[in-house]
PDB file of N, CA and C in Angstrom:
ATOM      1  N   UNK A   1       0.850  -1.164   0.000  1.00  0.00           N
ATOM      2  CA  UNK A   1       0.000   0.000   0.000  1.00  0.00           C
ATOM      3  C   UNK A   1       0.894   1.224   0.000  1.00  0.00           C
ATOM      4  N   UNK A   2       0.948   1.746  -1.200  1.00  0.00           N
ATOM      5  CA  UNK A   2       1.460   3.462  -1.244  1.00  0.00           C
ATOM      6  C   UNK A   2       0.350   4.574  -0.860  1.00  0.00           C
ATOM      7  N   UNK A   3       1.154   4.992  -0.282  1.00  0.00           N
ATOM      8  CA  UNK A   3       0.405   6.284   0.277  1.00  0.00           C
ATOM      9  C   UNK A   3       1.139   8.120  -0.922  1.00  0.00           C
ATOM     10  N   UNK A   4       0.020   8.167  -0.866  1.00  0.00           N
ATOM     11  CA  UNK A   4       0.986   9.635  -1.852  1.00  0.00           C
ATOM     12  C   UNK A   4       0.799  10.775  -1.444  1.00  0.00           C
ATOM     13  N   UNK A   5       1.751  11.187  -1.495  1.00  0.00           N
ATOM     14  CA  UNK A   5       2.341  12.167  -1.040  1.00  0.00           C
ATOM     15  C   UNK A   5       1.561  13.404  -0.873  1.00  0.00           C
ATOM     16  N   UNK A   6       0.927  13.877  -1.760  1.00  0.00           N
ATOM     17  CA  UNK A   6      -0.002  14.741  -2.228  1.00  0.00           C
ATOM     18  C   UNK A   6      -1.138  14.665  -1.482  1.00  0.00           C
ATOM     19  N   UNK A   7      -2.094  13.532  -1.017  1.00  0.00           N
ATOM     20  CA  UNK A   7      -2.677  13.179   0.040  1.00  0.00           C
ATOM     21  C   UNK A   7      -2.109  13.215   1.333  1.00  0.00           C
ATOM     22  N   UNK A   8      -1.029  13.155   1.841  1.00  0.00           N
ATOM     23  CA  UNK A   8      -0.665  13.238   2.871  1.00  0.00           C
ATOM     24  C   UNK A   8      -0.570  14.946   3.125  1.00  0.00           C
ATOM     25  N   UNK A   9       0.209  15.711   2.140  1.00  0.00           N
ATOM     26  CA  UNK A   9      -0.071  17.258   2.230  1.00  0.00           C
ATOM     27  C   UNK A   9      -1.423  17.747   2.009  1.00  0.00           C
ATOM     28  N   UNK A  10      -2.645  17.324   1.894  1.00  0.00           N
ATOM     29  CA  UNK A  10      -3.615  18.296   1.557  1.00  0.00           C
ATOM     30  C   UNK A  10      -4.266  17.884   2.929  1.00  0.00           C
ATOM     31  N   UNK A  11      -4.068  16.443   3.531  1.00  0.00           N
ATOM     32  CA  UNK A  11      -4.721  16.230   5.070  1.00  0.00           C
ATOM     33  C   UNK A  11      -3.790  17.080   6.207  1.00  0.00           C
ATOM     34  N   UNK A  12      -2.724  16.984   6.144  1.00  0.00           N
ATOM     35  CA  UNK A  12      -2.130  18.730   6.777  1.00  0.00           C
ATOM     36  C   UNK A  12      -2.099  19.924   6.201  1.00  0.00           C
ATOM     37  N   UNK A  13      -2.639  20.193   5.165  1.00  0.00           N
ATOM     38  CA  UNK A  13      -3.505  21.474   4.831  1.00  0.00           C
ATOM     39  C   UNK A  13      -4.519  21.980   5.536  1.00  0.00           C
ATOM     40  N   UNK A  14      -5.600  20.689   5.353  1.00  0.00           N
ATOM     41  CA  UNK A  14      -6.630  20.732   6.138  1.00  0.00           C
ATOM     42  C   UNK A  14      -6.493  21.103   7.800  1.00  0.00           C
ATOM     43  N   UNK A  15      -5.627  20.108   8.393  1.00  0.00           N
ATOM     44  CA  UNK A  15      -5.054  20.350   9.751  1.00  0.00           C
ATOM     45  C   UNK A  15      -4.911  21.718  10.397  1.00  0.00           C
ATOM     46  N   UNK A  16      -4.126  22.616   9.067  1.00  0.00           N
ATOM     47  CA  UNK A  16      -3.701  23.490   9.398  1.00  0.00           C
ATOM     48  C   UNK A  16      -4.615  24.534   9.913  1.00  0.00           C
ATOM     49  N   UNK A  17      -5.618  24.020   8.264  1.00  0.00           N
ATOM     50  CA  UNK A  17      -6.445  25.593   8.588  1.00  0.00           C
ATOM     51  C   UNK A  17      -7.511  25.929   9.217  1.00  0.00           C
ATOM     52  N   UNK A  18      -8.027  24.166  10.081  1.00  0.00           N
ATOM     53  CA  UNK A  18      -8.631  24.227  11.142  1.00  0.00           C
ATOM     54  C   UNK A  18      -7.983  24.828  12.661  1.00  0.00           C
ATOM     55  N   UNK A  19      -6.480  24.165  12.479  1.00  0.00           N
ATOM     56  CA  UNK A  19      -6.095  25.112  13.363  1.00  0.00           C
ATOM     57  C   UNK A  19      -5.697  26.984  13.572  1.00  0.00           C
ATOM     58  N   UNK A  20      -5.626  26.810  12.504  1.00  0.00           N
ATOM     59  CA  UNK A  20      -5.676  28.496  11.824  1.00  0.00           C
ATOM     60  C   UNK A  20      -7.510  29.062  12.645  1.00  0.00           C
ATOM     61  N   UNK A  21      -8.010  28.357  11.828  1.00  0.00           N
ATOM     62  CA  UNK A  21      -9.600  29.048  12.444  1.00  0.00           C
ATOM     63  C   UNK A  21     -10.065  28.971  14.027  1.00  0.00           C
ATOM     64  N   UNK A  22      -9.343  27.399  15.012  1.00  0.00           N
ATOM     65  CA  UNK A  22     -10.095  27.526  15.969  1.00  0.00           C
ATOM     66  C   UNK A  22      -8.652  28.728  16.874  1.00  0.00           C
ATOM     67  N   UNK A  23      -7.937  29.096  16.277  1.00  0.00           N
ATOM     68  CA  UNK A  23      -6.686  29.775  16.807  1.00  0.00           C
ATOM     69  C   UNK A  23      -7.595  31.147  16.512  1.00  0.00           C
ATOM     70  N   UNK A  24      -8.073  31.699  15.530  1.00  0.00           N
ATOM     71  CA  UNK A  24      -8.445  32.924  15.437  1.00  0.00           C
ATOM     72  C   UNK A  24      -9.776  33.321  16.106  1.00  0.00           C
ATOM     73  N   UNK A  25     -10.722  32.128  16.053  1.00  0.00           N
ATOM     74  CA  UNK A  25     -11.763  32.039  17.415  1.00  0.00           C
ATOM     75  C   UNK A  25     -11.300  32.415  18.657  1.00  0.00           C
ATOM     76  N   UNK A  26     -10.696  31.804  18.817  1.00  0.00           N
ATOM     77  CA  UNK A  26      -9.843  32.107  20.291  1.00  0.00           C
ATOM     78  C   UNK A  26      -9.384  33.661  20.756  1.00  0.00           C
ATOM     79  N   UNK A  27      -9.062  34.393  19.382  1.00  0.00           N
ATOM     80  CA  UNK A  27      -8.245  35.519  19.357  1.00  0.00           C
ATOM     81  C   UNK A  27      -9.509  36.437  19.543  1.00  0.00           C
ATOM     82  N   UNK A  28     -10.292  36.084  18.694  1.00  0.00           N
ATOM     83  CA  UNK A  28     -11.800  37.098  18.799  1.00  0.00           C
ATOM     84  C   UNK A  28     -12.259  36.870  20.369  1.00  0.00           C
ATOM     85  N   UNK A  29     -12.554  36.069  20.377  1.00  0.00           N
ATOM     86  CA  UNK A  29     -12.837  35.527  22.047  1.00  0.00           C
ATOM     87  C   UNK A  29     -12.531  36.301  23.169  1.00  0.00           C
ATOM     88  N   UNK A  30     -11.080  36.646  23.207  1.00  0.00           N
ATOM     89  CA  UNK A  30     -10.226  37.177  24.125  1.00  0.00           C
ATOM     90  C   UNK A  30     -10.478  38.825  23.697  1.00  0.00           C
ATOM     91  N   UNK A  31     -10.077  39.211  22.142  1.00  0.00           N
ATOM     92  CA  UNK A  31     -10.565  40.420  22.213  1.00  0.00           C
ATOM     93  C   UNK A  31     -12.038  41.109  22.828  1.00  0.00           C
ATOM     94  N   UNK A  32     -12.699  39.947  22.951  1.00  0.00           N
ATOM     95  CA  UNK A  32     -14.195  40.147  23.092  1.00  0.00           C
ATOM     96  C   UNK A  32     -13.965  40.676  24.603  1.00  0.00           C
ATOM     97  N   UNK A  33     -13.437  40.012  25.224  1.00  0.00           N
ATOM     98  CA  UNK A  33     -13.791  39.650  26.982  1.00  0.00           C
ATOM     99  C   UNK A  33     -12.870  40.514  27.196  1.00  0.00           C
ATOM    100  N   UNK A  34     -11.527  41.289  26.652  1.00  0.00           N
ATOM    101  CA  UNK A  34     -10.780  42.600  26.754  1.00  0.00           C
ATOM    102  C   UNK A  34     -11.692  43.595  26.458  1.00  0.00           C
ATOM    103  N   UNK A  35     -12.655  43.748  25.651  1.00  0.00           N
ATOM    104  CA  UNK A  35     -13.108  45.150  25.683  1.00  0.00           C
ATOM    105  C   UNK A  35     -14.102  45.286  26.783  1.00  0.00           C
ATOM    106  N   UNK A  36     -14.755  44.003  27.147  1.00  0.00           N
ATOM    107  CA  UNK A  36     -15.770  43.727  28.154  1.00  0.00           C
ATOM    108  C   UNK A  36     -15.439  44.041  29.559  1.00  0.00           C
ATOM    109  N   UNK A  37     -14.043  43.725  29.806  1.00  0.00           N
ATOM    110  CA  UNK A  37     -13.263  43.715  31.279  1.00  0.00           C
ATOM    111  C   UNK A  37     -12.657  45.470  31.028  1.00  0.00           C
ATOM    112  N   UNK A  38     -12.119  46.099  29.986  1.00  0.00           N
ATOM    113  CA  UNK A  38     -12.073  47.614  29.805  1.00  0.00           C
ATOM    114  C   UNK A  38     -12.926  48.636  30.545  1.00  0.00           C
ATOM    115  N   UNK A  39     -14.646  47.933  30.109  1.00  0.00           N
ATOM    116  CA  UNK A  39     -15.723  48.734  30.482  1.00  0.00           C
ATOM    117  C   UNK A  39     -15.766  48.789  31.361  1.00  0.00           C
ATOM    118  N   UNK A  40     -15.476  47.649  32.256  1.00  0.00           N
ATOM    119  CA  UNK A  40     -15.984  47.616  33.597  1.00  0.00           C
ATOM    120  C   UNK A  40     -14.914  48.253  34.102  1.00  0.00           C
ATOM    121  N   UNK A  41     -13.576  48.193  33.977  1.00  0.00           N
ATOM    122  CA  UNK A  41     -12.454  48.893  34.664  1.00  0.00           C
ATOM    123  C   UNK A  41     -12.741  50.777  34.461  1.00  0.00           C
ATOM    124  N   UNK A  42     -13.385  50.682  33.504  1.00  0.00           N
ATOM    125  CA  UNK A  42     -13.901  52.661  33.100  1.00  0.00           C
ATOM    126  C   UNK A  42     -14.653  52.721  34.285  1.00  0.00           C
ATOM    127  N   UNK A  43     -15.952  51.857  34.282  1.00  0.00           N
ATOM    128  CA  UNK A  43     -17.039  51.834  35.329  1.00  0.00           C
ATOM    129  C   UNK A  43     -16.477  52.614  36.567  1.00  0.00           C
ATOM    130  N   UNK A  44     -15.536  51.525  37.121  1.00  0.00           N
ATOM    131  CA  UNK A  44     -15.085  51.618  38.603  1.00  0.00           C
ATOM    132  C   UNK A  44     -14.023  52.593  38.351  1.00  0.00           C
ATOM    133  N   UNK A  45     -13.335  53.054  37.219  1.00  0.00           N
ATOM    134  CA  UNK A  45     -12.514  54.348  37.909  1.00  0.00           C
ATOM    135  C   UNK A  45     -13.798  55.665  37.858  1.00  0.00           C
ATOM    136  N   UNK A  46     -14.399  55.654  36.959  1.00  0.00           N
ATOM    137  CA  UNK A  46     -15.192  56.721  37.309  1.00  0.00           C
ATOM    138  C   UNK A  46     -15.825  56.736  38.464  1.00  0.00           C
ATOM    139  N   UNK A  47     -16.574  55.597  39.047  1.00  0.00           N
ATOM    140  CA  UNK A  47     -16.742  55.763  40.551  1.00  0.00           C
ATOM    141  C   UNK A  47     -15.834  56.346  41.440  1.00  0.00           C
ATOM    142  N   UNK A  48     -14.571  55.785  41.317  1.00  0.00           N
ATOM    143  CA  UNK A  48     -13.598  56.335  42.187  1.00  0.00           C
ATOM    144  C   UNK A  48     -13.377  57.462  42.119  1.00  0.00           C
ATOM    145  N   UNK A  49     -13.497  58.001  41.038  1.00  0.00           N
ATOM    146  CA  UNK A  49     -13.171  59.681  40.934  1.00  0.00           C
ATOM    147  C   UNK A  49     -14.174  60.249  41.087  1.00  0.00           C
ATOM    148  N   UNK A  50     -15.879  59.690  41.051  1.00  0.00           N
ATOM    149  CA  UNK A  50     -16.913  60.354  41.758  1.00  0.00           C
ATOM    150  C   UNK A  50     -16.629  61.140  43.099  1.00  0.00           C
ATOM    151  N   UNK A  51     -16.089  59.894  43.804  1.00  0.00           N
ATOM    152  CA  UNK A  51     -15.801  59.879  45.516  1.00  0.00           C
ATOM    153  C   UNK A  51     -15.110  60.874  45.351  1.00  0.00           C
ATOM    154  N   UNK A  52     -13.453  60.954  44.871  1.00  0.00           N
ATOM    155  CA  UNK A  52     -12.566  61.763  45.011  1.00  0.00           C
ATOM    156  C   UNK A  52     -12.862  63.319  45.071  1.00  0.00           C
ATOM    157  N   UNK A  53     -13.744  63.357  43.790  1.00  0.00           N
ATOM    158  CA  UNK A  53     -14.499  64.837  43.552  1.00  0.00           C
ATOM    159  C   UNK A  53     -15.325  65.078  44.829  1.00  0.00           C
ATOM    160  N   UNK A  54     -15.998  64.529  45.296  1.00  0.00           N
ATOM    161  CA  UNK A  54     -16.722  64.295  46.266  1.00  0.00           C
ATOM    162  C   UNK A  54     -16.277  65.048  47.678  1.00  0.00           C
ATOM    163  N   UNK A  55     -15.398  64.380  47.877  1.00  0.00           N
ATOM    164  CA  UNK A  55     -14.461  64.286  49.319  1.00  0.00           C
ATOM    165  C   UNK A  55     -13.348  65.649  48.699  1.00  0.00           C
ATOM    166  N   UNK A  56     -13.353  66.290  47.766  1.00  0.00           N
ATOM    167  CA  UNK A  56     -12.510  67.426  47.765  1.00  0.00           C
ATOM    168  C   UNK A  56     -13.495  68.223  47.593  1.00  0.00           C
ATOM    169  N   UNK A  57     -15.005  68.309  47.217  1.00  0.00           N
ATOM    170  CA  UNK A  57     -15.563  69.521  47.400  1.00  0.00           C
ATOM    171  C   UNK A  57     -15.915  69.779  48.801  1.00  0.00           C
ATOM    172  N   UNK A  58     -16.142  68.930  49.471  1.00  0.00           N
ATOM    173  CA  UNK A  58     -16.618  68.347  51.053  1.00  0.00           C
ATOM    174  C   UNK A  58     -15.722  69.510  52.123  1.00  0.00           C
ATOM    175  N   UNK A  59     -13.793  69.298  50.978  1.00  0.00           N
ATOM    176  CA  UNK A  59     -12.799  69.987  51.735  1.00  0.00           C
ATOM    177  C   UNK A  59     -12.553  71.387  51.383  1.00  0.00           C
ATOM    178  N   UNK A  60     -12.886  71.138  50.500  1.00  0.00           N
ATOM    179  CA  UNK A  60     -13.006  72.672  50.149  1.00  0.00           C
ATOM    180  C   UNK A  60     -13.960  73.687  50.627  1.00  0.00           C
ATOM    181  N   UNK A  61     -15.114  73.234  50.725  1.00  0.00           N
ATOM    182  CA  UNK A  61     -16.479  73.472  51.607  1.00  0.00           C
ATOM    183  C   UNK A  61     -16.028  74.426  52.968  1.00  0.00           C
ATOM    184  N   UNK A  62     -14.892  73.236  53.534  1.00  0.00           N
ATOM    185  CA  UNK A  62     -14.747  73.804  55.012  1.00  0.00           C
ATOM    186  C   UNK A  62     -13.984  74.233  54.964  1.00  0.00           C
ATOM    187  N   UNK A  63     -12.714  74.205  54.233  1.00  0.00           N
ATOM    188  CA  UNK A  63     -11.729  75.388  53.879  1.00  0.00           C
ATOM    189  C   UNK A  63     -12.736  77.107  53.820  1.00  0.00           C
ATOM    190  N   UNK A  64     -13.367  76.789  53.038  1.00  0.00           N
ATOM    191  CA  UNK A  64     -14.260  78.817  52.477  1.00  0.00           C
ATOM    192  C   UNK A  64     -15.080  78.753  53.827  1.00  0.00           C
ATOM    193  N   UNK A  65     -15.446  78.121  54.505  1.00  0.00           N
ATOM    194  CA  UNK A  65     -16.285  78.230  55.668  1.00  0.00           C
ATOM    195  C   UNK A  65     -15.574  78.440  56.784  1.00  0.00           C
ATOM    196  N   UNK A  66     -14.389  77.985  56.958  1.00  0.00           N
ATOM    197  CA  UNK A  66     -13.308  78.675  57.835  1.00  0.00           C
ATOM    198  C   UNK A  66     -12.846  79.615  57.863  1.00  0.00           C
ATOM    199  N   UNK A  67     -13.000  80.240  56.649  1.00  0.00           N
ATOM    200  CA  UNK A  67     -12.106  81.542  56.073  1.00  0.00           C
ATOM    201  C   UNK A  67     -13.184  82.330  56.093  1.00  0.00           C
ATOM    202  N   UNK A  68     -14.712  82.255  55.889  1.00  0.00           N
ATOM    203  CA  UNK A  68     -15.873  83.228  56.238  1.00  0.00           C
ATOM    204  C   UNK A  68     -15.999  83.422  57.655  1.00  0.00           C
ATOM    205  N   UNK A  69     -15.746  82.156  58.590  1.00  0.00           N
ATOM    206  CA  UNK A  69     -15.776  82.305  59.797  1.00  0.00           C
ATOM    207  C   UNK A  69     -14.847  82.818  60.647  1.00  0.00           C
ATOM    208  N   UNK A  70     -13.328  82.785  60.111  1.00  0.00           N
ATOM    209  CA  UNK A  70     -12.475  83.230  60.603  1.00  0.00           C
ATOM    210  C   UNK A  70     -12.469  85.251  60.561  1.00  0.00           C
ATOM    211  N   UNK A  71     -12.728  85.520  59.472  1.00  0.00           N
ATOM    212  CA  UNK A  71     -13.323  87.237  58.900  1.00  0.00           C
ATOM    213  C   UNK A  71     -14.668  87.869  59.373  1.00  0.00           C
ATOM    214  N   UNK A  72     -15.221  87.292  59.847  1.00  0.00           N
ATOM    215  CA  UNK A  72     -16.435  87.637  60.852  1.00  0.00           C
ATOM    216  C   UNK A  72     -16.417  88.195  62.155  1.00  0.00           C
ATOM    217  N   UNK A  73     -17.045  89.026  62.123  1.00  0.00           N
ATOM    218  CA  UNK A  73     -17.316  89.195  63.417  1.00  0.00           C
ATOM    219  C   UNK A  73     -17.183  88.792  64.623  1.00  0.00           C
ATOM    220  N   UNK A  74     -18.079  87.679  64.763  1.00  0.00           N
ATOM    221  CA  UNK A  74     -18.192  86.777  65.845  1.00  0.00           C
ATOM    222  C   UNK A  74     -16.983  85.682  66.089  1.00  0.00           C
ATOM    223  N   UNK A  75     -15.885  85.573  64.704  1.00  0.00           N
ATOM    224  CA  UNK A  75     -14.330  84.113  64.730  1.00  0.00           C
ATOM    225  C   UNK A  75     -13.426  85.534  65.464  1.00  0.00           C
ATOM    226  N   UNK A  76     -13.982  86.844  64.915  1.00  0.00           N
ATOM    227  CA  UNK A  76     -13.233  87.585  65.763  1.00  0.00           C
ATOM    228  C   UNK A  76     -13.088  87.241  67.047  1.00  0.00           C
ATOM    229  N   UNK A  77     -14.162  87.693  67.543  1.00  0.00           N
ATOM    230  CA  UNK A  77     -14.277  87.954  69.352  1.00  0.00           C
ATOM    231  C   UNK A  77     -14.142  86.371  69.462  1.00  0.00           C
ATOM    232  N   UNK A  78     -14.063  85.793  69.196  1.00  0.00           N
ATOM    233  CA  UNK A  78     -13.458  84.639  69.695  1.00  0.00           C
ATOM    234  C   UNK A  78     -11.944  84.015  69.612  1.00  0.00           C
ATOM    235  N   UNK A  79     -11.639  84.457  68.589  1.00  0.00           N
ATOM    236  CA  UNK A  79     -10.163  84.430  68.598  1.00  0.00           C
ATOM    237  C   UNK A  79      -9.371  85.582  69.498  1.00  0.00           C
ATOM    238  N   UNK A  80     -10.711  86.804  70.034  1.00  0.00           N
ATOM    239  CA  UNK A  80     -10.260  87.638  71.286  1.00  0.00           C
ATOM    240  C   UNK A  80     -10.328  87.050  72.257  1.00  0.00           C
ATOM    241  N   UNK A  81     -10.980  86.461  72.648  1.00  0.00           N
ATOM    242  CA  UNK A  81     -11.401  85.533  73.771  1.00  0.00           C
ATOM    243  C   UNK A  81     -10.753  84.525  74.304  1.00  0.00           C
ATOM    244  N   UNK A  82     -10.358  83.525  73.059  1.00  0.00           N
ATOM    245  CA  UNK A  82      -9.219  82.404  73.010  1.00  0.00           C
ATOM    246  C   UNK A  82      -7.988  83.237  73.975  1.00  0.00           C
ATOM    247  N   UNK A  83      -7.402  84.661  73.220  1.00  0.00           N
ATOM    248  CA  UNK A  83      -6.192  84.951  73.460  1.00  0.00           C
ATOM    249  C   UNK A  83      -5.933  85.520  74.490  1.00  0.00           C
ATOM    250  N   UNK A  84      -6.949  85.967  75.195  1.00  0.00           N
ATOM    251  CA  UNK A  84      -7.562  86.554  76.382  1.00  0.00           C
ATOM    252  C   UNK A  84      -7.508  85.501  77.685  1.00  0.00           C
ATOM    253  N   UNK A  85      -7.916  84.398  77.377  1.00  0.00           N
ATOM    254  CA  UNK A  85      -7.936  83.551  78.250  1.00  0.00           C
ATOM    255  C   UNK A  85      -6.295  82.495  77.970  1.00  0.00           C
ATOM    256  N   UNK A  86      -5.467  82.689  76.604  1.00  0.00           N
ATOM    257  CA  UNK A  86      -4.296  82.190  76.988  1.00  0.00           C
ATOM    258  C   UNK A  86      -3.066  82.977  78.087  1.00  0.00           C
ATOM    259  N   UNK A  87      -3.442  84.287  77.775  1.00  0.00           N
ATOM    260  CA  UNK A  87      -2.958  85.081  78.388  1.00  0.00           C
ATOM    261  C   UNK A  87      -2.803  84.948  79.550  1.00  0.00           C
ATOM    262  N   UNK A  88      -4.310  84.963  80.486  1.00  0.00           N
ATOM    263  CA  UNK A  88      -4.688  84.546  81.788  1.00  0.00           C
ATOM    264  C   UNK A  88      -3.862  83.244  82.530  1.00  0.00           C
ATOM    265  N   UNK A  89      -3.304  81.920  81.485  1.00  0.00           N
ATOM    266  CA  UNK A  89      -3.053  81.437  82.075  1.00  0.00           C
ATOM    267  C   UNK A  89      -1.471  81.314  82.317  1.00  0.00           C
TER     268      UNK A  89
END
């Protein structure tokens, strides 16, 4: 029994270009579940920088509210008062 040659190359042809296709399945696959795992990583940094924004207007808040309270009237006489009574002691 001869086997020829020509048959033996077109059944690793075939071989190939099944492996060619379930190799490029694979590739789509992964690109798929990379853009999928992307989104979600956008998701959660924008949350995080929700907070961040968040927690710096929060500080900033009491920064201008210190500084209205400190120029007042009343952060006055109390910062007279404070110094009044460090004095005393």
């Amino acid at each position: 029994m001869t086997v020829d040659l020509n048959l033996i190359l077109q059944f690793c042809l075939i071989l190939l270009i099944l492996a060619l296709t379930v190799g490029a399945v694979i590739f789509i696959l992964i690109l798929i579940d990379l853009k999928q795992i992307t989104k979600r990583v956008n998701r959660e940094i924008k949350a995080v920088t929700f907070i961040v924004d968040m927690l710096d207007l929060i500080v900033s808040g009491m920064h201008m509210a210190k500084k209205k309270f400190s120029d007042s009237n009343i952060g006055r006489t109390i910062k007279k008062s404070l110094k009044i009574t460090k004095e005393e002691e």
